[in-house]
C-alpha atoms as a PDB file:
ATOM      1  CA  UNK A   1      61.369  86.259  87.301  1.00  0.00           C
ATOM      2  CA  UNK A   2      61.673  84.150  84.204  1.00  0.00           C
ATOM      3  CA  UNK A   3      63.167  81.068  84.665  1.00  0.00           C
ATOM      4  CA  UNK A   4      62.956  81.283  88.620  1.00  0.00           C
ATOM      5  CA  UNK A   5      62.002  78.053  90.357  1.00  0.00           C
ATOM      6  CA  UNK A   6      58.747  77.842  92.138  1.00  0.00           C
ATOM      7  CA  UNK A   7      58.696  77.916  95.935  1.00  0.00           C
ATOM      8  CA  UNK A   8      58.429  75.096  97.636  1.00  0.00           C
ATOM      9  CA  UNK A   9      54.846  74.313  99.152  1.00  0.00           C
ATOM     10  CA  UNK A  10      54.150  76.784 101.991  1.00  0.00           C
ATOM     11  CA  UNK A  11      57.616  78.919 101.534  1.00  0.00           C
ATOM     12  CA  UNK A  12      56.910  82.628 100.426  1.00  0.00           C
ATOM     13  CA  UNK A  13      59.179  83.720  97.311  1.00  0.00           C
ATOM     14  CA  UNK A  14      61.277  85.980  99.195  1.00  0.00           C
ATOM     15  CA  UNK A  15      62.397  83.949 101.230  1.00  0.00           C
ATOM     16  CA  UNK A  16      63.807  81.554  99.116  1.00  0.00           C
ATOM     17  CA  UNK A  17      65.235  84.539  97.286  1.00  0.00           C
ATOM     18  CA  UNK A  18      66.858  85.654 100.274  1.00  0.00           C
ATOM     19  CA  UNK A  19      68.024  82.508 101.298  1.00  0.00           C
ATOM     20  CA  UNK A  20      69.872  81.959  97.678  1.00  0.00           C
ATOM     21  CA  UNK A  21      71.387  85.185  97.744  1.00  0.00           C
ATOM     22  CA  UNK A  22      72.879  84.396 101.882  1.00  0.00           C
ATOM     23  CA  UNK A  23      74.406  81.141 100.319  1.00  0.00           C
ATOM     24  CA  UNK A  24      75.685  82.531  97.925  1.00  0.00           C
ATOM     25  CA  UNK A  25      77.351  85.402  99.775  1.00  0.00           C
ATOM     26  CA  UNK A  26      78.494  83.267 102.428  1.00  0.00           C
ATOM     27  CA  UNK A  27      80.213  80.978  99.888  1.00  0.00           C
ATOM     28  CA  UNK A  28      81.959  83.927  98.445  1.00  0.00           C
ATOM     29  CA  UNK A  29      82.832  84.951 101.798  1.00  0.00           C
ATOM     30  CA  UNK A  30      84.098  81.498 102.904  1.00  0.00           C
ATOM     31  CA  UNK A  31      86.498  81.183  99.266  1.00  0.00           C
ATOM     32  CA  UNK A  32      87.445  84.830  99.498  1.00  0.00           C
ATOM     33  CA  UNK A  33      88.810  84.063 103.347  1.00  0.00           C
ATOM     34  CA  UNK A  34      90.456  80.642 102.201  1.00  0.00           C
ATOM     35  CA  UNK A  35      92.484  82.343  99.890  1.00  0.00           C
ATOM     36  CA  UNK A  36      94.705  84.242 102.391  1.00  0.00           C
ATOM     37  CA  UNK A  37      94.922  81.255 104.159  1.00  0.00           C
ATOM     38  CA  UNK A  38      98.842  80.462 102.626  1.00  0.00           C
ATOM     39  CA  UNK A  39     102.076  81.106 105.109  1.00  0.00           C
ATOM     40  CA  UNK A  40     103.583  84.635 105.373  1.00  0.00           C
ATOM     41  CA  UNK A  41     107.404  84.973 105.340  1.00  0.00           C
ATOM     42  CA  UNK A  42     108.361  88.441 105.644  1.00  0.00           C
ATOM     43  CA  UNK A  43     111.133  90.138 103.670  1.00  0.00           C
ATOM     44  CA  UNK A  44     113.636  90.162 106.288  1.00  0.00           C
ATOM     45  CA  UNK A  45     117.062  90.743 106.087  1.00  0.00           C
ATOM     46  CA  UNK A  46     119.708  88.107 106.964  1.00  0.00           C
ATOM     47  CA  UNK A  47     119.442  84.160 107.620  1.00  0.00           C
ATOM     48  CA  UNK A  48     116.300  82.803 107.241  1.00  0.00           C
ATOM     49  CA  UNK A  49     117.197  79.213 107.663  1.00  0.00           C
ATOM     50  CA  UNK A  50     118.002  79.717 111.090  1.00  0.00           C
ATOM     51  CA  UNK A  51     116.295  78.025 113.980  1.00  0.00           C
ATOM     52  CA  UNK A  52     116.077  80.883 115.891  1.00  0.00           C
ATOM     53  CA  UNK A  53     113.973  82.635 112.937  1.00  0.00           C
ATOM     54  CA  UNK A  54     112.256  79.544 111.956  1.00  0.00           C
ATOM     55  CA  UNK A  55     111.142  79.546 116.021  1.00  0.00           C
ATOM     56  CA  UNK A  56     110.599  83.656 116.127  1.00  0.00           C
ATOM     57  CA  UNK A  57     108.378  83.870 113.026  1.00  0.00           C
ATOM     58  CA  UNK A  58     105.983  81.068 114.019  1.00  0.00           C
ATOM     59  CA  UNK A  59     105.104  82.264 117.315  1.00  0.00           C
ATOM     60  CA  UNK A  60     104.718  86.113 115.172  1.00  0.00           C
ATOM     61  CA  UNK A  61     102.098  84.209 113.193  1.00  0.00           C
ATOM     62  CA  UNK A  62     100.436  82.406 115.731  1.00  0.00           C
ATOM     63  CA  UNK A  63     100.177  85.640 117.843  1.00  0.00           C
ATOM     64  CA  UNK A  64      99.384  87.585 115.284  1.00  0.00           C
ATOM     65  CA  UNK A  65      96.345  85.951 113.657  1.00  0.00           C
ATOM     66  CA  UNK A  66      95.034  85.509 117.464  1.00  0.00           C
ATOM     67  CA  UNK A  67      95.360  89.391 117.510  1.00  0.00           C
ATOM     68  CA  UNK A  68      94.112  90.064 114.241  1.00  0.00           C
ATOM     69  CA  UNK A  69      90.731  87.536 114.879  1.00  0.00           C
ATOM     70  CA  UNK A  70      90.268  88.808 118.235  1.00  0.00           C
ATOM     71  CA  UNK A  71      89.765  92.331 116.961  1.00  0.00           C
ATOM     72  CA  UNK A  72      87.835  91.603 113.994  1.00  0.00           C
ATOM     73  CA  UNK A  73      85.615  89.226 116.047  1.00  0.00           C
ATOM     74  CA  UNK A  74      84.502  92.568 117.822  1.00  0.00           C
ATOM     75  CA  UNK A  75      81.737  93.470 116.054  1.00  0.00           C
ATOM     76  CA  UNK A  76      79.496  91.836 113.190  1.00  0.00           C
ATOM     77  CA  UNK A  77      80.717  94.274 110.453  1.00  0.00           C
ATOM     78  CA  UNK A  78      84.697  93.753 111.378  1.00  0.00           C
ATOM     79  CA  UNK A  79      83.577  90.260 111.195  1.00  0.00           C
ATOM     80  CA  UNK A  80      81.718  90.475 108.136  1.00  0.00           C
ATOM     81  CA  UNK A  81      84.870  92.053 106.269  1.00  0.00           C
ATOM     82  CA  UNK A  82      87.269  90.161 108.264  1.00  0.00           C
ATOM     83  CA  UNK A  83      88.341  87.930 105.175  1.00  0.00           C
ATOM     84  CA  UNK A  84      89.018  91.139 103.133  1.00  0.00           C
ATOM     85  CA  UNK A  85      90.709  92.872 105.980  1.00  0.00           C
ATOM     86  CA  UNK A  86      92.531  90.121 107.855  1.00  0.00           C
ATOM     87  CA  UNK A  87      95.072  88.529 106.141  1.00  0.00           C
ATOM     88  CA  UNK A  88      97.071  91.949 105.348  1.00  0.00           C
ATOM     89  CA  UNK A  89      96.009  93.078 108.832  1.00  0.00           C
ATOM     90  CA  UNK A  90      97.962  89.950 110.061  1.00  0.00           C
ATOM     91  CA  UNK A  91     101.014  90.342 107.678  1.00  0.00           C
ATOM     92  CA  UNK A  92     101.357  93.797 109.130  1.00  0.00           C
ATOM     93  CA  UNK A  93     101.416  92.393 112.466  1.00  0.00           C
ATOM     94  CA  UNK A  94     104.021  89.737 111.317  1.00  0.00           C
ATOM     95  CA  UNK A  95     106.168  91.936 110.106  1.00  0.00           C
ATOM     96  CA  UNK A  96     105.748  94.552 113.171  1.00  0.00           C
ATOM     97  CA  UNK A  97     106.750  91.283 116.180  1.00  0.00           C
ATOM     98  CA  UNK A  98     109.772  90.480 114.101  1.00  0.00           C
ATOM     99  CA  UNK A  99     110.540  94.376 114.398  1.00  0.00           C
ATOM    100  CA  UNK A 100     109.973  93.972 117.914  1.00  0.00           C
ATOM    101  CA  UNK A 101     112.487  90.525 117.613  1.00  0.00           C
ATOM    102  CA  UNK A 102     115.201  92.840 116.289  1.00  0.00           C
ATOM    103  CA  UNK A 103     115.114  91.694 112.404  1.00  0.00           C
ATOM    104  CA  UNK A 104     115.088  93.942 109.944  1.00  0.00           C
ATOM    105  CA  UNK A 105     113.176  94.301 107.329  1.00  0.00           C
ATOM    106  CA  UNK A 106     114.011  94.816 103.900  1.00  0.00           C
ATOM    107  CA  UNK A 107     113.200  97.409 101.678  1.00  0.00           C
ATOM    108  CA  UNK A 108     110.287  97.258  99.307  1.00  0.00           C
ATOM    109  CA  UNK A 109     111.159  97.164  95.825  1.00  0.00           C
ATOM    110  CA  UNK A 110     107.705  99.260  93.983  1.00  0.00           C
END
């Protein structure tokens, strides 16, 4: 390819090809995962300044990404698409333990 850098001494094309391209990818991957990486509050009804809520939603978070990574860990591809899947995966999950806690939830305005 035209303007390609030369192989290093001893390295076949392809791989280095290769090699750019899994970089690459893998930084994509790593950014696109980062980015769902921000707290999820739920849109529950009632007082969310409470202790009692404040206490209930973070052990609904922690439990819930354990869940979620758990299952995606499974196999390579769930892994793979883990940082595309998780994060709403894990706000479902959220959302279903505070169910499960009693609150409810509040209507979605679309």
């Amino acid at each position: 390819m035209p303007g390609d850098r030369p192989a290093p001494a001893g390295v076949p094309r392809s791989v280095c090809r290769l090699f750019r391209a899994g970089a690459f990818c893998l930084c994509y991957v790593l950014l696109t995962g980062l980015s769902g990486c921000s707290p999820y509050d739920p849109p529950v009804q009632g007082d969310r300044t409470s202790d009692k809520y404040k206490d209930d939603l973070e052990k609904c978070r922690t439990t819930s990404q354990e869940t979620v990574r758990i299952k995606n860990a499974d196999t390579p591809w769930t892994w793979m698409i883990s940082p595309f899947t998780g994060p709403p995966e894990v706000r479902a999950a959220i959302r279903a333990c505070l169910q499960g806690k009693g609150y409810v939830l509040e209507k979605d305005a679309r």
